[in-house]
C-alpha atoms as a PDB file:
ATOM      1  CA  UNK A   1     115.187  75.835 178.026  1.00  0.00           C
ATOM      2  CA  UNK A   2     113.400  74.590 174.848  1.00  0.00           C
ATOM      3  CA  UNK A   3     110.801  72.791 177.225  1.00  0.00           C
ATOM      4  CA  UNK A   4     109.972  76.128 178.762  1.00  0.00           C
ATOM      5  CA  UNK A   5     109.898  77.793 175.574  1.00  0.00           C
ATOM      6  CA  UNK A   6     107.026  75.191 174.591  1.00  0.00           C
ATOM      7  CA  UNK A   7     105.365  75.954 177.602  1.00  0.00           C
ATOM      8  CA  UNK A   8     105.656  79.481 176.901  1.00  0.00           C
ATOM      9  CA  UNK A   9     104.253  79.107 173.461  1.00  0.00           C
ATOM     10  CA  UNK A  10     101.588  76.958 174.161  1.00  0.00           C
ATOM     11  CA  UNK A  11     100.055  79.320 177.020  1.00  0.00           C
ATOM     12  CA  UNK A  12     100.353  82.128 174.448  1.00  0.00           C
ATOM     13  CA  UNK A  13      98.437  80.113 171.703  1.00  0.00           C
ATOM     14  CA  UNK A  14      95.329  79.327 174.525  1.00  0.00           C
ATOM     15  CA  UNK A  15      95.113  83.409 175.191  1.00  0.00           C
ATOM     16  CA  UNK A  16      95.162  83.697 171.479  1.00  0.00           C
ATOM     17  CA  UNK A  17      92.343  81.057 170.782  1.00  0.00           C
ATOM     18  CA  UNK A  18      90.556  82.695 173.772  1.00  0.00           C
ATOM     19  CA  UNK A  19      90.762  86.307 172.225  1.00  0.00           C
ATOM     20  CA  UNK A  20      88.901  84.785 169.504  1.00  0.00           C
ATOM     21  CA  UNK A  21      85.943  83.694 171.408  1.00  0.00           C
ATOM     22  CA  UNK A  22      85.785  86.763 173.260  1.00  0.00           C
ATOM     23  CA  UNK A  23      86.039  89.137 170.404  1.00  0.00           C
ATOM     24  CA  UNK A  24      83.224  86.936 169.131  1.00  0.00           C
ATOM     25  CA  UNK A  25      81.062  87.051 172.010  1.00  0.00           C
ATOM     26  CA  UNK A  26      82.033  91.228 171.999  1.00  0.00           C
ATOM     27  CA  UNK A  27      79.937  91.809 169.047  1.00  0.00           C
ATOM     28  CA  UNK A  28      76.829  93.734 169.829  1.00  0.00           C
ATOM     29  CA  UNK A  29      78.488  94.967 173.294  1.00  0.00           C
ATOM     30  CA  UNK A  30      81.492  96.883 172.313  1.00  0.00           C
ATOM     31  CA  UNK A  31      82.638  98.060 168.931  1.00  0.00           C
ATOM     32  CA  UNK A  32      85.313  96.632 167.426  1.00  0.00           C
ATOM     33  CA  UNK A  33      88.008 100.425 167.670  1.00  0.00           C
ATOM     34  CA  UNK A  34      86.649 100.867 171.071  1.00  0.00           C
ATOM     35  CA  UNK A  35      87.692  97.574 172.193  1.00  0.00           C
ATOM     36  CA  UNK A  36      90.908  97.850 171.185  1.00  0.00           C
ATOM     37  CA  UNK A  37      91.605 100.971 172.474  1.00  0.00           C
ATOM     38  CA  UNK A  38      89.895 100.220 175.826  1.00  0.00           C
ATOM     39  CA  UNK A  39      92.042  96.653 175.813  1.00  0.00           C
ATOM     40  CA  UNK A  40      95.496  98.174 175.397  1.00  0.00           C
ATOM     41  CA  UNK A  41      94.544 101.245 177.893  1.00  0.00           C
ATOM     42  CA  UNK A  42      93.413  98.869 180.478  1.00  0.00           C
ATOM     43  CA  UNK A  43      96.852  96.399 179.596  1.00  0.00           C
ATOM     44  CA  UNK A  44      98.556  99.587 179.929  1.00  0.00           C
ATOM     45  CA  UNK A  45      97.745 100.692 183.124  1.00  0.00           C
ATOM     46  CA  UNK A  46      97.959  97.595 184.636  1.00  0.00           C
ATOM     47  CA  UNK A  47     101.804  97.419 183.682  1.00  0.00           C
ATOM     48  CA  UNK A  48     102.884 100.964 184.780  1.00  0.00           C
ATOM     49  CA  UNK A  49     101.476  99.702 188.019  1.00  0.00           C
ATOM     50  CA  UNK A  50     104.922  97.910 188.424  1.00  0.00           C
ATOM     51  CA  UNK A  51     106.855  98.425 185.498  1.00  0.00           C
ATOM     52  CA  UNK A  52     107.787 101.794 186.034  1.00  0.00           C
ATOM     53  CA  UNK A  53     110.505 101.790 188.027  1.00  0.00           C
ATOM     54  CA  UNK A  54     112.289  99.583 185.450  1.00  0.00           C
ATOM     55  CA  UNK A  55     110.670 102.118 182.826  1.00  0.00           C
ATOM     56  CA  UNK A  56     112.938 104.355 184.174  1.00  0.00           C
ATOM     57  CA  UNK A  57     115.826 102.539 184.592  1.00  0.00           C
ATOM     58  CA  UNK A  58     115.528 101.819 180.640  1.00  0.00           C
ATOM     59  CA  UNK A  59     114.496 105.431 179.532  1.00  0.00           C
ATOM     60  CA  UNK A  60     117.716 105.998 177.692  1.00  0.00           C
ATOM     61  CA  UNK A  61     117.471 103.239 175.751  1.00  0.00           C
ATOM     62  CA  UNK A  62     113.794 103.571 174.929  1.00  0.00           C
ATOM     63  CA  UNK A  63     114.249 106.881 173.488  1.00  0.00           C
ATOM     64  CA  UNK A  64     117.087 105.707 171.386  1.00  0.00           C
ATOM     65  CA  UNK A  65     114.403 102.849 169.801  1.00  0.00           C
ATOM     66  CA  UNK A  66     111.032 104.607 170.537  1.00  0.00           C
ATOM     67  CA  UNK A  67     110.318 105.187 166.993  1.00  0.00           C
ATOM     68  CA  UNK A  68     110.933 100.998 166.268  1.00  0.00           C
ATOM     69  CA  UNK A  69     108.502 100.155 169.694  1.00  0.00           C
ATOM     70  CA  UNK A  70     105.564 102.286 168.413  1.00  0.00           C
ATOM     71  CA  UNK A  71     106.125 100.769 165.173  1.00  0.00           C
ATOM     72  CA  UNK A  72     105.964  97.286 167.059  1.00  0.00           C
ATOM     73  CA  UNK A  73     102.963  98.252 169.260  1.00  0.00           C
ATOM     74  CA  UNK A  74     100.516 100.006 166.138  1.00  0.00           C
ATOM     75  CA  UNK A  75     101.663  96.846 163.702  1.00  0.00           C
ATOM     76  CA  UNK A  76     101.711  93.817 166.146  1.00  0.00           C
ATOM     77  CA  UNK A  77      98.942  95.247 169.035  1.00  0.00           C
ATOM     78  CA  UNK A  78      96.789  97.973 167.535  1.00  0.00           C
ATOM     79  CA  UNK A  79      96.461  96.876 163.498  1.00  0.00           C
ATOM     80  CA  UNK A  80      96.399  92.915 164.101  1.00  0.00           C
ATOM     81  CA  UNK A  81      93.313  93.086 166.916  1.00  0.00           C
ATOM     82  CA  UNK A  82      90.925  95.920 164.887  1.00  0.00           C
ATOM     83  CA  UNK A  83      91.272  93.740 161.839  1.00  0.00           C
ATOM     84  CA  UNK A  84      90.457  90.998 164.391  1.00  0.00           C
ATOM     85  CA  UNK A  85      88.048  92.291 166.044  1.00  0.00           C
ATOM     86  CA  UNK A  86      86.246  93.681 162.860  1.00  0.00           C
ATOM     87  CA  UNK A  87      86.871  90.293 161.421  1.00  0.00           C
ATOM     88  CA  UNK A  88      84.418  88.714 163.839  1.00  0.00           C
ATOM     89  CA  UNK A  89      81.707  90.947 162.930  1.00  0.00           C
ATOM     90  CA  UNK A  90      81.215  88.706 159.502  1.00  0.00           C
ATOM     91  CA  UNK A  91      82.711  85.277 160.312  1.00  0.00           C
ATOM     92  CA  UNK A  92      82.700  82.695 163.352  1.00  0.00           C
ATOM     93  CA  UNK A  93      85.123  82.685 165.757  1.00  0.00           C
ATOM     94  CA  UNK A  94      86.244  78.971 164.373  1.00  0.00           C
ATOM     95  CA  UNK A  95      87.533  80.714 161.524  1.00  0.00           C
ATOM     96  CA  UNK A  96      89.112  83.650 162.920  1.00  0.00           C
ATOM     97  CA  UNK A  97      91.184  80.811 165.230  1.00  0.00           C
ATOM     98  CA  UNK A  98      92.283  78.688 162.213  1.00  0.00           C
ATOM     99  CA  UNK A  99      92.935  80.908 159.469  1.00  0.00           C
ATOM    100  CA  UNK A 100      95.832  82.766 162.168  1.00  0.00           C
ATOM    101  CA  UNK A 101      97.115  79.363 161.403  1.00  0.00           C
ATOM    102  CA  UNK A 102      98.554  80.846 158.109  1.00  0.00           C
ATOM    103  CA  UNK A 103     101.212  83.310 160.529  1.00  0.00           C
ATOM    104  CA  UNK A 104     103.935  80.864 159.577  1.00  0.00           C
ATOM    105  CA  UNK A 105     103.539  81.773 156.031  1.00  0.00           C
ATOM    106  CA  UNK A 106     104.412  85.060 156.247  1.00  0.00           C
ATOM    107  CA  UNK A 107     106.883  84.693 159.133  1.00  0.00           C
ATOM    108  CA  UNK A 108     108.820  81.813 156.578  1.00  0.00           C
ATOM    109  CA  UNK A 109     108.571  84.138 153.045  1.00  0.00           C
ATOM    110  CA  UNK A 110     109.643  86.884 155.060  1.00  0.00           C
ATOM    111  CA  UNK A 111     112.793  85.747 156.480  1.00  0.00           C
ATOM    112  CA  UNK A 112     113.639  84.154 153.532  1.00  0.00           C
ATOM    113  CA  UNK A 113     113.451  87.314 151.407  1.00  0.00           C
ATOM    114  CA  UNK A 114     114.630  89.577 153.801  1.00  0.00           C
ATOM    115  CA  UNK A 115     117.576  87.406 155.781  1.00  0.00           C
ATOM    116  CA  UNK A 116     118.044  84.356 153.105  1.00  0.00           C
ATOM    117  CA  UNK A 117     116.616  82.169 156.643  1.00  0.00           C
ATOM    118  CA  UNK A 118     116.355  78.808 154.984  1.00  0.00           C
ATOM    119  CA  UNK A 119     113.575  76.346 156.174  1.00  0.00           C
ATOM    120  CA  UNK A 120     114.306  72.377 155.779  1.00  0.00           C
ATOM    121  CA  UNK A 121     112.423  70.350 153.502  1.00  0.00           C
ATOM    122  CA  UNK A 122     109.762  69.246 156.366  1.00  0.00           C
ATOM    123  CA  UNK A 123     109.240  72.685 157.478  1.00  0.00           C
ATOM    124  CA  UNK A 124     108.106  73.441 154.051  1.00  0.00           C
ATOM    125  CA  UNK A 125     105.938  70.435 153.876  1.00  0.00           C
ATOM    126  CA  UNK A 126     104.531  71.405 156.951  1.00  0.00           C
ATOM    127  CA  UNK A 127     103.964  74.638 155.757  1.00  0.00           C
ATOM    128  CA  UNK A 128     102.331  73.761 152.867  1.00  0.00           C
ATOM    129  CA  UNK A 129      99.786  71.465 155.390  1.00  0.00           C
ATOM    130  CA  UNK A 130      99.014  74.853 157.344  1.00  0.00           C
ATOM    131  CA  UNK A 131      98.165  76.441 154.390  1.00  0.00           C
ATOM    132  CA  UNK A 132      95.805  73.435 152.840  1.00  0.00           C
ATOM    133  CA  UNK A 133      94.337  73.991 156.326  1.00  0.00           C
ATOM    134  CA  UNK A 134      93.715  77.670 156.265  1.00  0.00           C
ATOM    135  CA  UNK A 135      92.375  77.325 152.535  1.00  0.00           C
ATOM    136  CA  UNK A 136      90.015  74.526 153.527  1.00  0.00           C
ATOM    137  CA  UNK A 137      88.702  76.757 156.282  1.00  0.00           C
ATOM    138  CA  UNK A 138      88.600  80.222 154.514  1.00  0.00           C
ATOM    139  CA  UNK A 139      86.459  78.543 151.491  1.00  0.00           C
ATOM    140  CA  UNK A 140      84.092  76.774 153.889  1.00  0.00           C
ATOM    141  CA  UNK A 141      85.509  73.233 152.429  1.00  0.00           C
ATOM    142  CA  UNK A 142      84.005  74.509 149.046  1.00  0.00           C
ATOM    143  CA  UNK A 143      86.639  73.944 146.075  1.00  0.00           C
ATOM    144  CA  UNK A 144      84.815  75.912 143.903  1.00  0.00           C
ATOM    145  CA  UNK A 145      84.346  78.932 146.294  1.00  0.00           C
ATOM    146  CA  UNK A 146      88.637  77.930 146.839  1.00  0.00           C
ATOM    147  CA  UNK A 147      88.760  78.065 143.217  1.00  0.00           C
ATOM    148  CA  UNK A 148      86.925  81.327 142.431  1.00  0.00           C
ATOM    149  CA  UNK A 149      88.879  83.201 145.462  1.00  0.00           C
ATOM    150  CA  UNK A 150      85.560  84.123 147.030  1.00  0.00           C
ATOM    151  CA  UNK A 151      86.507  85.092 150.898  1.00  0.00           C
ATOM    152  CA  UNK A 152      83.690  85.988 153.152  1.00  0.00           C
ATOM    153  CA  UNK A 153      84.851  90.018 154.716  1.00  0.00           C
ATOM    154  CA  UNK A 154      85.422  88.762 157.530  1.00  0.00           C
ATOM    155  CA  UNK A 155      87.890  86.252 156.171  1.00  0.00           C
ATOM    156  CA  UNK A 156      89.652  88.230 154.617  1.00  0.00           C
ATOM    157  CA  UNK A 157      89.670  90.698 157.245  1.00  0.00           C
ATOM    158  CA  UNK A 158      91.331  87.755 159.119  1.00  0.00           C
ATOM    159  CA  UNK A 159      94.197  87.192 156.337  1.00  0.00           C
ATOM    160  CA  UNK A 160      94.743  90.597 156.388  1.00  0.00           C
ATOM    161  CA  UNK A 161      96.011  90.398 160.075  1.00  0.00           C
ATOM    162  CA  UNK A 162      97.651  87.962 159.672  1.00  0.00           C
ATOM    163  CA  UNK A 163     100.303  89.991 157.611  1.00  0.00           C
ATOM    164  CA  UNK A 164     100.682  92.299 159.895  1.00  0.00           C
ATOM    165  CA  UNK A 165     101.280  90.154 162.661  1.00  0.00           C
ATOM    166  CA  UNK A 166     103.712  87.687 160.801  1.00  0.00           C
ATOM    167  CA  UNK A 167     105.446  90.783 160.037  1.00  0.00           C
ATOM    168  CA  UNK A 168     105.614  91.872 163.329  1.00  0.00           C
ATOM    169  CA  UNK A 169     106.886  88.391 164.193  1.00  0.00           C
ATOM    170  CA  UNK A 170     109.561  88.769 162.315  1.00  0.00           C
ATOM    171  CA  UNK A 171     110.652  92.244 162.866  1.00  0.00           C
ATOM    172  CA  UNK A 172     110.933  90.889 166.409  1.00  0.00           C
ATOM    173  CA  UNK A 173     114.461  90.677 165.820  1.00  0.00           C
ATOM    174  CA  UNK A 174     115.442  93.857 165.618  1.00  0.00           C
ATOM    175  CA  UNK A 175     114.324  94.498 169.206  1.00  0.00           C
ATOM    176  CA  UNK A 176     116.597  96.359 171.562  1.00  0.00           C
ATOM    177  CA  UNK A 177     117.910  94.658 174.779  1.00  0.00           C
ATOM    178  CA  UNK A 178     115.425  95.640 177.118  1.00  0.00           C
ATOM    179  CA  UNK A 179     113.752  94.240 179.924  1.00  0.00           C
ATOM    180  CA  UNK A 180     110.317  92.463 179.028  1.00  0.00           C
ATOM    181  CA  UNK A 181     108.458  95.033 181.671  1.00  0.00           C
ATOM    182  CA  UNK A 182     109.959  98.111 179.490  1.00  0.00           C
ATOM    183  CA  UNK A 183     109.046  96.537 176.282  1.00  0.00           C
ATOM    184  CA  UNK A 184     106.059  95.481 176.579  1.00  0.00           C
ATOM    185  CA  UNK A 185     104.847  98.703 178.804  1.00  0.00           C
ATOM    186  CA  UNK A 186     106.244 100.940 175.879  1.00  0.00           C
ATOM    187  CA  UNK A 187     104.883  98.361 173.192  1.00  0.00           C
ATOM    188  CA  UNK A 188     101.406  98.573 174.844  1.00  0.00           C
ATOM    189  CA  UNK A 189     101.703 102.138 175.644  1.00  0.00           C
ATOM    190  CA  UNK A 190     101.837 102.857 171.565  1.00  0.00           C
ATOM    191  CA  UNK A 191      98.857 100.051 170.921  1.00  0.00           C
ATOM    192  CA  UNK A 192      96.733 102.658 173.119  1.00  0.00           C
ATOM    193  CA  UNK A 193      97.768 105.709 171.649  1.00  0.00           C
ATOM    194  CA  UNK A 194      97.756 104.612 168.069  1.00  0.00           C
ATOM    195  CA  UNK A 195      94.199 102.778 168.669  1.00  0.00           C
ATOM    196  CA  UNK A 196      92.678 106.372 169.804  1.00  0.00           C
ATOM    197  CA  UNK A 197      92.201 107.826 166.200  1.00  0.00           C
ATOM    198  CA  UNK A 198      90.580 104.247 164.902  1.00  0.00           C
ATOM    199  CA  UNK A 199      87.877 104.953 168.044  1.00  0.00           C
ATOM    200  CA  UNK A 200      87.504 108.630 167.067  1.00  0.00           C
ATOM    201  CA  UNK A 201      86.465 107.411 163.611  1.00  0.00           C
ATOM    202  CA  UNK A 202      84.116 105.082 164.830  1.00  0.00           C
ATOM    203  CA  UNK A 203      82.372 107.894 167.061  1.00  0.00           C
ATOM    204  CA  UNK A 204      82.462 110.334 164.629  1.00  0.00           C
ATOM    205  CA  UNK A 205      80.446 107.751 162.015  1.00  0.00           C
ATOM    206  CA  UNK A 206      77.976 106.909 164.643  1.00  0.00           C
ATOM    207  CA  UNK A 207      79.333 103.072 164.637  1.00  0.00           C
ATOM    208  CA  UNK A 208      80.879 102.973 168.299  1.00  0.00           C
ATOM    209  CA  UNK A 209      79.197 100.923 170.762  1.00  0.00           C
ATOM    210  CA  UNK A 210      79.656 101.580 173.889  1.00  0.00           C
ATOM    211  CA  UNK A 211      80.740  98.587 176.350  1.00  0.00           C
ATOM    212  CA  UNK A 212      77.648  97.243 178.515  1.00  0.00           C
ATOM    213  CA  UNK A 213      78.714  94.944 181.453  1.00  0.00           C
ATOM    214  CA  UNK A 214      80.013  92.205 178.522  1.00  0.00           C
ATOM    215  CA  UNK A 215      81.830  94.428 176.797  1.00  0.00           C
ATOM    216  CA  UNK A 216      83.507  95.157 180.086  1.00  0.00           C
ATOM    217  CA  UNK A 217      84.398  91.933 181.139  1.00  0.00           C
ATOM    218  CA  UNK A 218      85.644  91.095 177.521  1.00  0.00           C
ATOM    219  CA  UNK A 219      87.556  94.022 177.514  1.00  0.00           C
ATOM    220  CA  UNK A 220      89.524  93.132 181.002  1.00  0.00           C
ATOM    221  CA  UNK A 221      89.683  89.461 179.485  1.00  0.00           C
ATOM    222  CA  UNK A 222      91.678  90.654 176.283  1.00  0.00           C
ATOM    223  CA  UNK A 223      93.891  92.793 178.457  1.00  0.00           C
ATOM    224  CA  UNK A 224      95.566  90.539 181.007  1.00  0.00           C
ATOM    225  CA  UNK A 225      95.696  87.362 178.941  1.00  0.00           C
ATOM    226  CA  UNK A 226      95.700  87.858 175.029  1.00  0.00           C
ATOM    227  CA  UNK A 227      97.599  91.601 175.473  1.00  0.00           C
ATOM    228  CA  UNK A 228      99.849  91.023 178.633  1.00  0.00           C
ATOM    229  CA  UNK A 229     100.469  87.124 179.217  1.00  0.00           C
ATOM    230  CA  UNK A 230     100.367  85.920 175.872  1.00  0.00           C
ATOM    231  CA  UNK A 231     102.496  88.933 174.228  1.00  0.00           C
ATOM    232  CA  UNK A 232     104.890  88.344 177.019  1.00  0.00           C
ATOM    233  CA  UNK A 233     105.690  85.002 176.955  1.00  0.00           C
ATOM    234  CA  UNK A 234     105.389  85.151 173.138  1.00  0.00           C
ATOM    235  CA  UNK A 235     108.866  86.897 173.013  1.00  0.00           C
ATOM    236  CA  UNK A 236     110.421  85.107 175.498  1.00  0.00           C
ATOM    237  CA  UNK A 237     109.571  82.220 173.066  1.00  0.00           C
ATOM    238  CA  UNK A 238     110.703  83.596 170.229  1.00  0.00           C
ATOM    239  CA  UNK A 239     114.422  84.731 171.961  1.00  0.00           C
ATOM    240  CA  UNK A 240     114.831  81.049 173.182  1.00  0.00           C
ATOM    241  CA  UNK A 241     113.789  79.175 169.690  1.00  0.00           C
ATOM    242  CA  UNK A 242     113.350  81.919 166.740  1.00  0.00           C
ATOM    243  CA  UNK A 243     111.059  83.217 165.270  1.00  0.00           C
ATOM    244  CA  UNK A 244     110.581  80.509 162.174  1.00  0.00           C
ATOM    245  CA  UNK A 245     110.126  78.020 165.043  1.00  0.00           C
ATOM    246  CA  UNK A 246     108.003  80.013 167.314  1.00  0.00           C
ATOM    247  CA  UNK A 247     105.558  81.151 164.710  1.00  0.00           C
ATOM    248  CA  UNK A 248     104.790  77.473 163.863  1.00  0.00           C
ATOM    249  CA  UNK A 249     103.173  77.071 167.454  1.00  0.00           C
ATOM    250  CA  UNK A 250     100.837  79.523 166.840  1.00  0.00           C
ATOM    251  CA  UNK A 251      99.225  77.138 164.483  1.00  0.00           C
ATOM    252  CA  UNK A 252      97.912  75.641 167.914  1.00  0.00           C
ATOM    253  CA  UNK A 253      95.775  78.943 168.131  1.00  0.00           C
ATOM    254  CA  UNK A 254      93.162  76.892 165.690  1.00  0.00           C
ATOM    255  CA  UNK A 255      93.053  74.042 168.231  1.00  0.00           C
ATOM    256  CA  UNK A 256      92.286  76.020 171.167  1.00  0.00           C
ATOM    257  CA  UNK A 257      89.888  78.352 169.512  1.00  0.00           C
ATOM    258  CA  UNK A 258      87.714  75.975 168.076  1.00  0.00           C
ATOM    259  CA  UNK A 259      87.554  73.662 170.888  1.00  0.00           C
ATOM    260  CA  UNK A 260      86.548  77.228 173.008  1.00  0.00           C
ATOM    261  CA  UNK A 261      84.018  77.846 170.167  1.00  0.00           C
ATOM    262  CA  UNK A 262      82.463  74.922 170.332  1.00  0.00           C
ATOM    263  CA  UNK A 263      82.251  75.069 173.754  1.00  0.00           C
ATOM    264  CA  UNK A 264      81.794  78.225 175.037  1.00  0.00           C
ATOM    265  CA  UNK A 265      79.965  79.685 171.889  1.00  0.00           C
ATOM    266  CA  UNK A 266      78.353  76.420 170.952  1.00  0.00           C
ATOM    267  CA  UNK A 267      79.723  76.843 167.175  1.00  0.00           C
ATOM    268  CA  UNK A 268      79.134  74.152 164.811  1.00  0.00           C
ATOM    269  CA  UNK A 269      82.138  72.174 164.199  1.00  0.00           C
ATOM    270  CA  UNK A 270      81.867  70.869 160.388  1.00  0.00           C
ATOM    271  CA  UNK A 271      83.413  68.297 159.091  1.00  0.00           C
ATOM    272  CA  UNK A 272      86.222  70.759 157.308  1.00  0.00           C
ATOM    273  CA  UNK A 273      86.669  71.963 160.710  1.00  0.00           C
ATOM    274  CA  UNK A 274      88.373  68.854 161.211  1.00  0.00           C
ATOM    275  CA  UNK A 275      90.258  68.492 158.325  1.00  0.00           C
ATOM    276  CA  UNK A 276      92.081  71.615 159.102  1.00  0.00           C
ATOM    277  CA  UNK A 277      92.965  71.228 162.237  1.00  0.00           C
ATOM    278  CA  UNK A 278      94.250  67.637 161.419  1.00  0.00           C
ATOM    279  CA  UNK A 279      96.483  69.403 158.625  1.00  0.00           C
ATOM    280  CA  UNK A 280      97.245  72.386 161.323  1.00  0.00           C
ATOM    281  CA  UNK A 281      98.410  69.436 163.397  1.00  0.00           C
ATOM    282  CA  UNK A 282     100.716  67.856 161.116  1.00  0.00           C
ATOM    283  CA  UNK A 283     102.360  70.980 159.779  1.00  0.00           C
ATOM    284  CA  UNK A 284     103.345  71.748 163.438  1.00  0.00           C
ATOM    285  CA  UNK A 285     104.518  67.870 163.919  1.00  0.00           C
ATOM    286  CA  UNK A 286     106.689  68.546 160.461  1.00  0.00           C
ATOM    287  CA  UNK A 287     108.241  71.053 161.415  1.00  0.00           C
ATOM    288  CA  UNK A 288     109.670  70.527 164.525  1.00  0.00           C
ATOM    289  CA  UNK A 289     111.166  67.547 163.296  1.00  0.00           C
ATOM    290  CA  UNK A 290     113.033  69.514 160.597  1.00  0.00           C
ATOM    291  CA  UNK A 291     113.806  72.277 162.724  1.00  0.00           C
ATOM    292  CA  UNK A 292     117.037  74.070 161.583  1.00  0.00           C
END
């Protein structure tokens, strides 16, 4: 079981580390709310293709808990990927892949505050190396830009997500016993819904961009993998291991990203680049070995 949880997680980092690159290559071909919105409505079709019937089957039980799924689906889906998205306008896609490297974080302060979810002394050592790693990153490898606090938008755009999607990590367990097909149909059905006023806003400022044959094909990229295989086997992970555990593999998002960058974008990898990732590494190594 814990083997096929790391598979699980590790599939769900390379969608995540591929959303990067394609939000990235997005910009100038779709706008940031439309893309969204046009992700989750695809995702969302695609799922009521054959997840209806067990839809029904679970329509008691989504009524009783529909208020806690949108909450999931506008947090985890809609927020998280617009601040994404709109993150990418300013910085590189490198960035956007390491600094979700800071997830843990949140996922470890929150559980601690909230459910008194103690973390071993290597988890918080290996915490503390994720977060050298995202600083190094955010600040360019610049102490004094570290220093002064002086984030690009983008960046902190980027942090910003990540906040909301630590916290929908770890709200995670409050789920309701439902089949994955009903869960993430519903989930995906309220990332759509909630994503259609964002869009408005856009089209109403004269911002939107409408999708040309890339945006397209980015668009129905971000919905199967990063939206419906990653999200997917991202909560099976996180009923086999936890969510403390499970968040630490998204620090693999960074490696996959920036290797993608590199090669698919042709991004310059600096040598601060490396750094990170060698930190991101090590937290993850840390804390596995003082899993509790």
């Amino acid at each position: 079981m814990i083997l096929r949880a790391y598979l699980f997680l590790a599939i769900t980092a390379l969608s995540w580390g591929g959303n990067a690159v394609a939000g990235k290559m997005a910009v100038g071909h779709i706008s940031p709310m439309l893309l969204t919105s046009i992700r989750w409505g695809l995702a969302f079709a695609i799922l009521l293709t054959f997840a209806l019937p067990q839809v029904r089957r679970d329509i008691k039980l989504i009524r009783a808990n529909l208020p806690l799924l949108m909450g999931y689906g506008a947090v985890g889906f809609t927020a998280f990927n617009i601040l994404l998205y709109s993150a990418l306008e300013y910085t590189t896609a490198i960035n956007v892949a390491i600094e979700q490297a800071g997830m843990p974080m949140v996922i470890f302060l929150a559980n601690f505050i909230l459910f008194r979810i103690k973390v071993t002394p290597a988890q918080i050592l290996g915490f503390l190396l994720t977060l050298s790693g995202v600083a190094i990153t955010a600040s360019s490898g610049s102490l004094a830009r570290l220093i002064g606090l002086e984030l690009n938008q983008g960046d902190a755009l980027m942090l910003l997500a990540v906040v909301c999607y630590g916290g929908y990590t770890v709200a995670l367990r409050y789920k309701p016993q439902l089949h994955w097909q009903s869960m993430i149909t519903v989930m995906a059905g309220a990332a759509f819904l909630t994503s259609l006023p964002f869009s408005a806003f856009e089209v109403a400022r004269e911002t939107v961009i409408w999708p040309d044959t890339t945006g397209w094909l980015v668009a129905a990229f971000t919905a199967v993998f990063p939206s419906l295989v990653a999200q997917v086997l991202f909560i099976k992970g996180n009923e086999i291991i936890g969510s403390n555990r499970a968040g630490i593999f998204i620090n693999l998002v960074p490696i996959f990203g920036t290797l993608l960058s590199v090669m698919i974008l042709g991004e310059m990898l600096h040598l601060y680049h490396v750094v990170a990732l060698g930190l991101v590494l090590g937290g993850i190594w840390l804390s596995e070995r003082g899993k509790r």
